[in-house]
PDB file of N, CA and C in Angstrom:
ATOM      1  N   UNK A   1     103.882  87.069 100.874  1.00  0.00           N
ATOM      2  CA  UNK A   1     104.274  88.232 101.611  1.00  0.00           C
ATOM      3  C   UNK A   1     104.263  89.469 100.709  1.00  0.00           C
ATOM      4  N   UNK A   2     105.012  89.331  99.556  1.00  0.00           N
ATOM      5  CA  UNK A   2     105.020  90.662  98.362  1.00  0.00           C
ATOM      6  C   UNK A   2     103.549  90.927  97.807  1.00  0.00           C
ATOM      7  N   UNK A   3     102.492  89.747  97.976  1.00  0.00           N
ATOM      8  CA  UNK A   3     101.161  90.076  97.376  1.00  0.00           C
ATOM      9  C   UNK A   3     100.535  90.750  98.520  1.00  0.00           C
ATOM     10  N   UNK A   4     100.605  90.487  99.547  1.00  0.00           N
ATOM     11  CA  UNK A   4      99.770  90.953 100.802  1.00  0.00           C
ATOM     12  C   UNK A   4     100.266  92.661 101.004  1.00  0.00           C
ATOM     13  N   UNK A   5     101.455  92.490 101.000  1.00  0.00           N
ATOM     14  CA  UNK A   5     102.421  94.210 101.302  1.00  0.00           C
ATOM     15  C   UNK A   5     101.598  95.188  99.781  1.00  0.00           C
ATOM     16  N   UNK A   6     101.224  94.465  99.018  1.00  0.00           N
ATOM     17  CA  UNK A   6     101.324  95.088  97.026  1.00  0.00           C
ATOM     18  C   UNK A   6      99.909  95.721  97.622  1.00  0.00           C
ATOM     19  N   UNK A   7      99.077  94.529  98.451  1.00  0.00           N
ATOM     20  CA  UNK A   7      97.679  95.088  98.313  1.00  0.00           C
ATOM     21  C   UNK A   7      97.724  96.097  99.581  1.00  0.00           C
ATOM     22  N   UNK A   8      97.941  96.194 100.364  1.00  0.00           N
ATOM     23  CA  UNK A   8      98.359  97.330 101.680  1.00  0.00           C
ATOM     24  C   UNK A   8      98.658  98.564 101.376  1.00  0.00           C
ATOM     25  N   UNK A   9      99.787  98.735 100.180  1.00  0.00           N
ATOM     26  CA  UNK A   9      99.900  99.885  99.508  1.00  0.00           C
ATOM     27  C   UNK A   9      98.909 100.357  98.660  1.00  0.00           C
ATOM     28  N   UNK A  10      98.208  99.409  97.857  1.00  0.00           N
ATOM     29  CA  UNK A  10      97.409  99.762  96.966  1.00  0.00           C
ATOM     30  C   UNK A  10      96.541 100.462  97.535  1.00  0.00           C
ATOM     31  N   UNK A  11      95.979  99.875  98.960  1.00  0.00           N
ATOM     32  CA  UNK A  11      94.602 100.225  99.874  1.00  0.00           C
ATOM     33  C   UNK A  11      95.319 101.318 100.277  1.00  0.00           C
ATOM     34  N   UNK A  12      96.224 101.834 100.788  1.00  0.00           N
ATOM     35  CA  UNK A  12      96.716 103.020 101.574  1.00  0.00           C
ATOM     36  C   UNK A  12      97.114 104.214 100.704  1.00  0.00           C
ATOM     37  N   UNK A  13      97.217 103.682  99.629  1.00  0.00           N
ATOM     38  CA  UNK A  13      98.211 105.076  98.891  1.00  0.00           C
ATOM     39  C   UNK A  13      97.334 105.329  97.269  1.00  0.00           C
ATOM     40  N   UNK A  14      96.792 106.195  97.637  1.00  0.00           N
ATOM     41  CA  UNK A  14      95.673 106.450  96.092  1.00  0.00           C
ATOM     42  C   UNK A  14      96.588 106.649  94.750  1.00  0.00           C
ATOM     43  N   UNK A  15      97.442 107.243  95.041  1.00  0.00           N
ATOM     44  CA  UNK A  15      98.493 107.124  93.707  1.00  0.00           C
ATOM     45  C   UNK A  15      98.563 105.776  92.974  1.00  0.00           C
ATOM     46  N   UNK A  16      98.566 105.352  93.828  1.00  0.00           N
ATOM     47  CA  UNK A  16      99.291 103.751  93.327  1.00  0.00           C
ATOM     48  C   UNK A  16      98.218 103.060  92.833  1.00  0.00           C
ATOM     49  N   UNK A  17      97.138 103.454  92.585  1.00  0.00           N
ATOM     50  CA  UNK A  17      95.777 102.744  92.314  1.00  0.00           C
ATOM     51  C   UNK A  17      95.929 103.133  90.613  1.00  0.00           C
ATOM     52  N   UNK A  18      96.726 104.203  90.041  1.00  0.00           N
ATOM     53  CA  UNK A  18      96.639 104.568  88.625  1.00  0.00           C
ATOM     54  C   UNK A  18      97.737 103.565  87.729  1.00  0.00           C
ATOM     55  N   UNK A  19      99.094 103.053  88.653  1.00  0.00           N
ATOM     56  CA  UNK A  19      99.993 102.466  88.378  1.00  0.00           C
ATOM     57  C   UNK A  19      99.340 100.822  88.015  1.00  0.00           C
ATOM     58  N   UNK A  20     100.128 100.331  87.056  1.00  0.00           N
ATOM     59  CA  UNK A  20      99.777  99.010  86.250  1.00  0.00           C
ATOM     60  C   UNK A  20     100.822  97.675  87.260  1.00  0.00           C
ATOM     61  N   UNK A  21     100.594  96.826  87.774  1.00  0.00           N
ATOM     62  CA  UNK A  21     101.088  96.095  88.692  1.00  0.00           C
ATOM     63  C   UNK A  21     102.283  96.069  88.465  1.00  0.00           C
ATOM     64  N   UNK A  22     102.958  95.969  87.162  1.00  0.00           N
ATOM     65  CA  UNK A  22     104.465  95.679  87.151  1.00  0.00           C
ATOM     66  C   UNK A  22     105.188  96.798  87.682  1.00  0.00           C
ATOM     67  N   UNK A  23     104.937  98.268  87.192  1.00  0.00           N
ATOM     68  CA  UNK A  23     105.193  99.371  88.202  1.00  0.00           C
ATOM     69  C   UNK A  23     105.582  98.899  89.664  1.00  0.00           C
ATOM     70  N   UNK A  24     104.468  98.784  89.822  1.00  0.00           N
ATOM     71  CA  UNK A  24     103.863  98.776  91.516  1.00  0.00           C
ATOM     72  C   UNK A  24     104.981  97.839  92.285  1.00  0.00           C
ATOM     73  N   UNK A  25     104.911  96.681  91.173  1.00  0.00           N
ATOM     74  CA  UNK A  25     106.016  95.625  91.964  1.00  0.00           C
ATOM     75  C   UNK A  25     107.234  96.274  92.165  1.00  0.00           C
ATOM     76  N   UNK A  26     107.790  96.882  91.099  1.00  0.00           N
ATOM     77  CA  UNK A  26     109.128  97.639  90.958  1.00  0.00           C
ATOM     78  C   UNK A  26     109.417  98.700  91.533  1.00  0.00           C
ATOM     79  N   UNK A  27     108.398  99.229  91.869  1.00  0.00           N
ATOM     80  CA  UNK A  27     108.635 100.524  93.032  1.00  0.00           C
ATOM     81  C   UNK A  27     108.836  99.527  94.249  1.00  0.00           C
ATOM     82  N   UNK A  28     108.074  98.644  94.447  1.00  0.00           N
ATOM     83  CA  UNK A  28     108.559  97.928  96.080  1.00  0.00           C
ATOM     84  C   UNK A  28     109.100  97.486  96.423  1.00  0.00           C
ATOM     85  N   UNK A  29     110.185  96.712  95.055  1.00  0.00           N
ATOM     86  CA  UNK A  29     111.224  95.895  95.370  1.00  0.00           C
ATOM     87  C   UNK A  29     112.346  96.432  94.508  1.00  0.00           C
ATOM     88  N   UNK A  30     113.824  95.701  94.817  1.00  0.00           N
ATOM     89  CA  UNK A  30     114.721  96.503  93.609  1.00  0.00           C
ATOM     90  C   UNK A  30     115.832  95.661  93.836  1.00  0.00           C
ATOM     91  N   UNK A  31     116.788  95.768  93.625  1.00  0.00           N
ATOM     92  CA  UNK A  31     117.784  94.614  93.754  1.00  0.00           C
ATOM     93  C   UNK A  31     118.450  94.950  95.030  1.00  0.00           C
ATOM     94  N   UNK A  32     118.524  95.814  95.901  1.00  0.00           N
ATOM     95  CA  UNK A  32     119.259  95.282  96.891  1.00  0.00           C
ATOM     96  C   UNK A  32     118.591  95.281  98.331  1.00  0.00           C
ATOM     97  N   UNK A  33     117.145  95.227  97.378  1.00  0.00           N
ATOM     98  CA  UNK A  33     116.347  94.366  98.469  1.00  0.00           C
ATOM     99  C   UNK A  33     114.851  94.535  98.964  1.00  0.00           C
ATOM    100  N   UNK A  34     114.472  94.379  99.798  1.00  0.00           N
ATOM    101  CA  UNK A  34     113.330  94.712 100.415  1.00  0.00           C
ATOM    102  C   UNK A  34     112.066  94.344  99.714  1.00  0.00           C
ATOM    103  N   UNK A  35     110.875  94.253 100.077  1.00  0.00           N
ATOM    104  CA  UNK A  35     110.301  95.028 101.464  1.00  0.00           C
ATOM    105  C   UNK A  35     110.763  94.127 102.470  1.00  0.00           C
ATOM    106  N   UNK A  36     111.174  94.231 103.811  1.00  0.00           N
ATOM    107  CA  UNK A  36     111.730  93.887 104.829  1.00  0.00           C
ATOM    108  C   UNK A  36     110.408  93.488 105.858  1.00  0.00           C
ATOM    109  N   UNK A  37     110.293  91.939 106.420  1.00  0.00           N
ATOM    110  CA  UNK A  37     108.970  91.374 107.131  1.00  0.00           C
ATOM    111  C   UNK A  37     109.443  91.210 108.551  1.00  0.00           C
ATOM    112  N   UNK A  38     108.881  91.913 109.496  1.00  0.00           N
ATOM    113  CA  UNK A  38     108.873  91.657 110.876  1.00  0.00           C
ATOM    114  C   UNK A  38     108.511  90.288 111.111  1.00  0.00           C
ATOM    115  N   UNK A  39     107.860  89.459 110.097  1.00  0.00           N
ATOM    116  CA  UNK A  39     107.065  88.208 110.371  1.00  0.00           C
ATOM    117  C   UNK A  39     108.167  87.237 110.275  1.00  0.00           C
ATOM    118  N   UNK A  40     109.251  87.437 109.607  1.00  0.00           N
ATOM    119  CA  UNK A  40     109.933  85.869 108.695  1.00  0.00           C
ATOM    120  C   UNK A  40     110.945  86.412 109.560  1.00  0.00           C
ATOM    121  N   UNK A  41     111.646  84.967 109.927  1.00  0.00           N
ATOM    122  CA  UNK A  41     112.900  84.418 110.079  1.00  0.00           C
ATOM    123  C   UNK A  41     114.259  85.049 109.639  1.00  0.00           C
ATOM    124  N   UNK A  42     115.279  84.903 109.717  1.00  0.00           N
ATOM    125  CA  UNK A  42     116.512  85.450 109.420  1.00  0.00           C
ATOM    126  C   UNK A  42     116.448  84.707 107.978  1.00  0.00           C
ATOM    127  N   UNK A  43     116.446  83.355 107.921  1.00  0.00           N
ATOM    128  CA  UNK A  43     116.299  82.358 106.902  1.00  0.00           C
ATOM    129  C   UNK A  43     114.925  82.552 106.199  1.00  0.00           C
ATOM    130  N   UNK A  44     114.121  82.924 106.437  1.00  0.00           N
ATOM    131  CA  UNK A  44     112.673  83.400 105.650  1.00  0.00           C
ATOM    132  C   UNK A  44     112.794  84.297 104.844  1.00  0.00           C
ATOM    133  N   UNK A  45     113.632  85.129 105.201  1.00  0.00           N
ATOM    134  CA  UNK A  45     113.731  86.873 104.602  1.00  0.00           C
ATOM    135  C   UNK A  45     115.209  86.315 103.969  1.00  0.00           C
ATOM    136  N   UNK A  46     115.985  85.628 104.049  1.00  0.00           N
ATOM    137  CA  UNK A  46     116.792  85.410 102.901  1.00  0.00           C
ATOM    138  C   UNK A  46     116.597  84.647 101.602  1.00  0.00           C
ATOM    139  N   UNK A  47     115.400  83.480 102.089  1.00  0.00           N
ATOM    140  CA  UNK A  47     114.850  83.363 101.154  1.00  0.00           C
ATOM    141  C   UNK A  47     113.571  83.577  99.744  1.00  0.00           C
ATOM    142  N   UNK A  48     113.427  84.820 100.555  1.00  0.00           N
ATOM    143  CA  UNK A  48     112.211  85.876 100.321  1.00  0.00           C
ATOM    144  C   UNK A  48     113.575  86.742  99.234  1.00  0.00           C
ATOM    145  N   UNK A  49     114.243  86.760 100.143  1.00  0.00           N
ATOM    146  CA  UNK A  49     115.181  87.835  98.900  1.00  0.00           C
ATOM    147  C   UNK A  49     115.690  86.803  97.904  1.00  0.00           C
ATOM    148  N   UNK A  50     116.213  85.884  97.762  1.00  0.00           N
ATOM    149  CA  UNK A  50     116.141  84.768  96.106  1.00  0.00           C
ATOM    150  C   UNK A  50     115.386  85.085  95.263  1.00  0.00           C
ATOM    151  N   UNK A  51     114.003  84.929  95.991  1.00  0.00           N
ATOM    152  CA  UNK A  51     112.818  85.234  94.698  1.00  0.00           C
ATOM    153  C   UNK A  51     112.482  86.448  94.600  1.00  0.00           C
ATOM    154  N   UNK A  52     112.902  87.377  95.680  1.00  0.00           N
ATOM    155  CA  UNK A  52     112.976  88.363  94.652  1.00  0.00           C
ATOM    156  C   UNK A  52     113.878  89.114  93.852  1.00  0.00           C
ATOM    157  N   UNK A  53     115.334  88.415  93.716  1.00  0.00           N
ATOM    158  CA  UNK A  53     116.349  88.614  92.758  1.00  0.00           C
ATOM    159  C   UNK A  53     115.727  87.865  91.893  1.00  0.00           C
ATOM    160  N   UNK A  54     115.097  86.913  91.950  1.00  0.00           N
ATOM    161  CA  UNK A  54     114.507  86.204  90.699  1.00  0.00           C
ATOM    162  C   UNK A  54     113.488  86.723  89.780  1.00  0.00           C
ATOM    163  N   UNK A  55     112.865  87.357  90.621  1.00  0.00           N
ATOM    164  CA  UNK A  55     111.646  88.667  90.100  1.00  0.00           C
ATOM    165  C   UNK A  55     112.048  89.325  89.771  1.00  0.00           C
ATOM    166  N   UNK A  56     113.273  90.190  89.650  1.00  0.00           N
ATOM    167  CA  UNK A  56     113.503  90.789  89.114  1.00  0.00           C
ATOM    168  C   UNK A  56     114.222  90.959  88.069  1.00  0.00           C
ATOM    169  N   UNK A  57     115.107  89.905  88.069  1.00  0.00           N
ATOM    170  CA  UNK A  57     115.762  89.394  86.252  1.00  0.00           C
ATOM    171  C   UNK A  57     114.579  89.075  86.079  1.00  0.00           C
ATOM    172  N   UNK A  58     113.484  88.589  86.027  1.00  0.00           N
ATOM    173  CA  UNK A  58     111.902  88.431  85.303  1.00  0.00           C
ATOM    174  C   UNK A  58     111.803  89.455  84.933  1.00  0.00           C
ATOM    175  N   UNK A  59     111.244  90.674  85.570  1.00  0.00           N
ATOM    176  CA  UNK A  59     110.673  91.968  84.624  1.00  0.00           C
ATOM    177  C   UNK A  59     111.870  93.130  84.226  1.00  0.00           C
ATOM    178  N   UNK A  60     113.126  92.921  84.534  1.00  0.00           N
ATOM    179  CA  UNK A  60     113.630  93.584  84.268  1.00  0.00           C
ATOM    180  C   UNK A  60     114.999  92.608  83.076  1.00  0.00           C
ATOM    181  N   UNK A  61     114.620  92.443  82.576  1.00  0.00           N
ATOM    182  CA  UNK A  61     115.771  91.539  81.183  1.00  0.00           C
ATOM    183  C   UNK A  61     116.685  92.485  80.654  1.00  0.00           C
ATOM    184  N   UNK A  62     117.837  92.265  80.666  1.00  0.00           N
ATOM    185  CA  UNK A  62     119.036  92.846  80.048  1.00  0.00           C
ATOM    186  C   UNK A  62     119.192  92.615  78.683  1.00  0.00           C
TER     187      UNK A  62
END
Protein backbone atom coordinates (compact mmCIF):
# COMPACT_ATOMS: atom_id res chain seq x y z
CA UNK A 1 0.00 0.00 0.00
CA UNK A 2 2.95 2.66 1.09
CA UNK A 3 4.87 1.51 -2.25
CA UNK A 4 1.89 1.99 -4.56
CA UNK A 5 0.73 5.61 -2.70
CA UNK A 6 5.14 6.49 -2.86
CA UNK A 7 4.80 5.84 -6.65
CA UNK A 8 1.36 8.01 -7.20
CA UNK A 9 3.07 10.87 -5.63
CA UNK A 10 6.15 10.46 -7.37
CA UNK A 11 4.03 10.33 -10.84
CA UNK A 12 1.84 13.35 -9.70
CA UNK A 13 4.07 15.74 -7.97
CA UNK A 14 7.40 16.81 -9.94
CA UNK A 15 9.01 18.05 -6.78
CA UNK A 16 9.19 14.87 -5.36
CA UNK A 17 11.05 13.35 -8.30
CA UNK A 18 14.40 15.46 -6.89
CA UNK A 19 13.82 13.94 -3.27
CA UNK A 20 15.95 10.59 -2.38
CA UNK A 21 13.27 7.82 -1.23
CA UNK A 22 13.93 8.03 2.44
CA UNK A 23 12.72 11.74 2.26
CA UNK A 24 9.84 10.79 0.29
CA UNK A 25 8.89 8.01 2.76
CA UNK A 26 9.08 10.54 5.64
CA UNK A 27 7.18 13.21 4.18
CA UNK A 28 4.26 10.50 3.81
CA UNK A 29 4.30 8.96 6.87
CA UNK A 30 5.14 10.21 10.53
CA UNK A 31 4.24 8.84 13.74
CA UNK A 32 0.84 9.59 14.27
CA UNK A 33 0.03 8.15 11.26
CA UNK A 34 -1.11 7.91 7.85
CA UNK A 35 -1.38 7.68 4.65
CA UNK A 36 -4.99 6.64 5.39
CA UNK A 37 -6.52 3.61 2.61
CA UNK A 38 -10.13 3.70 1.56
CA UNK A 39 -9.18 0.03 0.54
CA UNK A 40 -8.25 -1.74 4.08
CA UNK A 41 -10.32 -2.75 6.82
CA UNK A 42 -10.58 -1.11 10.26
CA UNK A 43 -8.08 -4.08 11.19
CA UNK A 44 -5.97 -3.59 7.85
CA UNK A 45 -5.23 0.06 8.54
CA UNK A 46 -4.33 -0.81 12.12
CA UNK A 47 -2.15 -3.06 11.03
CA UNK A 48 -0.70 -0.98 8.29
CA UNK A 49 -0.07 1.50 11.14
CA UNK A 50 2.41 -1.24 13.26
CA UNK A 51 4.60 -1.26 10.35
CA UNK A 52 4.59 1.86 9.98
CA UNK A 53 5.59 2.74 13.62
CA UNK A 54 8.05 0.16 12.77
CA UNK A 55 9.33 2.15 9.77
CA UNK A 56 9.81 4.59 11.42
CA UNK A 57 12.04 3.71 14.51
CA UNK A 58 13.91 2.18 11.22
CA UNK A 59 14.86 5.49 9.61
CA UNK A 60 14.47 7.58 12.25
CA UNK A 61 16.94 6.05 15.39
CA UNK A 62 17.22 7.92 18.57
Amino acid sequence: MLGGHLIEVRHDDPDSVAKDARTLVLDLIHEFGGPLSGHLSEHGQNAFDATRKQLIRFLRPS
